[in-house]
C-alpha atoms as a PDB file:
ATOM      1  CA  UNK A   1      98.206  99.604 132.166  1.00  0.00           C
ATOM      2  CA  UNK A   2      95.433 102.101 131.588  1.00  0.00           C
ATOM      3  CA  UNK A   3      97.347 104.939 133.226  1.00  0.00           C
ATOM      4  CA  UNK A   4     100.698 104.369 131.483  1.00  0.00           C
ATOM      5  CA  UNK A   5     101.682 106.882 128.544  1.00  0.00           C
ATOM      6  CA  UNK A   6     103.766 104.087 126.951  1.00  0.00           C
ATOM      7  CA  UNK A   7     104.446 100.591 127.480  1.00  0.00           C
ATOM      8  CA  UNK A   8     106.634  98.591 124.916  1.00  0.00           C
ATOM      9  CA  UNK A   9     107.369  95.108 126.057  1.00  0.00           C
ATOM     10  CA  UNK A  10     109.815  93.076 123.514  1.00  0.00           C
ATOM     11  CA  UNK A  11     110.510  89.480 123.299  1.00  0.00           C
ATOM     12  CA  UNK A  12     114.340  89.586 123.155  1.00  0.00           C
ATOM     13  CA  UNK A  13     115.295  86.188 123.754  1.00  0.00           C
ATOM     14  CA  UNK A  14     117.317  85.935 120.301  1.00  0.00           C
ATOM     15  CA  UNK A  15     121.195  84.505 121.250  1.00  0.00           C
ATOM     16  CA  UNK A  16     123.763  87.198 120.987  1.00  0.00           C
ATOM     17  CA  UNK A  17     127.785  86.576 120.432  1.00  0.00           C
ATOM     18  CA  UNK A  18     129.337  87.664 123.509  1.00  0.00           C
ATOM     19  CA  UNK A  19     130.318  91.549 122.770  1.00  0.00           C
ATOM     20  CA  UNK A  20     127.639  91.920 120.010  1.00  0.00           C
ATOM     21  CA  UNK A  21     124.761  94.232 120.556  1.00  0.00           C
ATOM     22  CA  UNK A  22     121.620  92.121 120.198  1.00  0.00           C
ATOM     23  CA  UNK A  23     119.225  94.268 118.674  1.00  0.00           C
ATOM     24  CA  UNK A  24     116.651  91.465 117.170  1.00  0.00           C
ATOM     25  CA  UNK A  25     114.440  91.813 119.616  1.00  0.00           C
ATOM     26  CA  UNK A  26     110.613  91.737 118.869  1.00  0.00           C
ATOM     27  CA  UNK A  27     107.895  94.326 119.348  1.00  0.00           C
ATOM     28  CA  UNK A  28     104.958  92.201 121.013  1.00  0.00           C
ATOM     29  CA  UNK A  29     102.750  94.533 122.558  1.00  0.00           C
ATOM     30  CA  UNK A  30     102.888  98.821 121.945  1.00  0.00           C
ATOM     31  CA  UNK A  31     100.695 100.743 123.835  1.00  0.00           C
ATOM     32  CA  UNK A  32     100.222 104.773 123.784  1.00  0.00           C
ATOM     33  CA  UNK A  33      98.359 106.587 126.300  1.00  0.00           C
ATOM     34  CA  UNK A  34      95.906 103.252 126.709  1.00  0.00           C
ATOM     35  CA  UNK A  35      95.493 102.370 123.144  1.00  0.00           C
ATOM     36  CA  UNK A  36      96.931  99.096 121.571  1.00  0.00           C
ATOM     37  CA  UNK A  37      99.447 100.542 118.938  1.00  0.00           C
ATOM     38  CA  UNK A  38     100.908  96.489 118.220  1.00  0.00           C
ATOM     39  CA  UNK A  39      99.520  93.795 117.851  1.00  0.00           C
ATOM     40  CA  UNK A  40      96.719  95.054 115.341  1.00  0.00           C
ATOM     41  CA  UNK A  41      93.258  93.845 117.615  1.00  0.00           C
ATOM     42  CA  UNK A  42      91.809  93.492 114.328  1.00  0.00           C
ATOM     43  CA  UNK A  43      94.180  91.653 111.854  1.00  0.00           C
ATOM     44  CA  UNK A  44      93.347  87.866 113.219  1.00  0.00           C
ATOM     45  CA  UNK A  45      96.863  86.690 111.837  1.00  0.00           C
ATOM     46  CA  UNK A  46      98.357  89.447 114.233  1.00  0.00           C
ATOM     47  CA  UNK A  47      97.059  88.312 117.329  1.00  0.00           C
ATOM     48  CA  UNK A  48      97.691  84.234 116.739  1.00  0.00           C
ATOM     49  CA  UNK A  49     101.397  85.341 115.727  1.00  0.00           C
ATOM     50  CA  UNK A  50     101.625  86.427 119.425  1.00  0.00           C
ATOM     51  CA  UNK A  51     104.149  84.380 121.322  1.00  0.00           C
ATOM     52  CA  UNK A  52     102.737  82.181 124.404  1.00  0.00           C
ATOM     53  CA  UNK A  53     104.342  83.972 126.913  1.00  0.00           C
ATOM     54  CA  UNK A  54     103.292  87.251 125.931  1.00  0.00           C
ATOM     55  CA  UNK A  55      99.544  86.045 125.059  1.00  0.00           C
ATOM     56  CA  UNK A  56      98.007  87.068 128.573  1.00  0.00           C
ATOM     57  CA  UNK A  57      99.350  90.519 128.688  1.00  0.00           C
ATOM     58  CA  UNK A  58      98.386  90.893 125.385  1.00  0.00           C
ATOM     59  CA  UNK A  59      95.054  89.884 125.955  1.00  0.00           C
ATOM     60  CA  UNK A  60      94.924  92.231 129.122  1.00  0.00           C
ATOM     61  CA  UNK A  61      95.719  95.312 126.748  1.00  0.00           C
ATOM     62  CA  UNK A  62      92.781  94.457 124.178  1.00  0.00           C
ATOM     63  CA  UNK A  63      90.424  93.917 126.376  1.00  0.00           C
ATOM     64  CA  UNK A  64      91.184  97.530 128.607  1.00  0.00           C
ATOM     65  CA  UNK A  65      90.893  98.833 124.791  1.00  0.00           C
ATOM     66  CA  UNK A  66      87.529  97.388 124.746  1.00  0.00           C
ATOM     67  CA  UNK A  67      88.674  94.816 121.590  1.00  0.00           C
END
């Protein structure tokens, strides 16, 4: 992760109608050029609002961030 200029990974599991565009996915993690952009390190509600699945890369982010 630390060398990639953006990573966006989205939790896009919402059901779509066959032939609909299924745009609800969710932002979970947004980094820029090795800096968390989403989920706010610092806003405690943030980070527990992070699905299960996503906590460990997540985590992996912060902590190359130094948070």
């Amino acid at each position: 992760m630390p060398l990639l200029a953006v990573l966006h990974v989205h939790d896009n599991r919402a059901a779509a109608k066959l032939g609909e565009d299924s745009s609800d996915s969710v932002l979970v993690l947004e980094m820029q050029r090795g800096e968390v952009m989403v989920p706010d390190g610092a806003d405690p509600a943030a980070l527990v609002a992070v699905l299960a699945w996503a906590r460990a890369v997540v985590e992996a982010a912060l902590e190359l961030q130094g948070v």
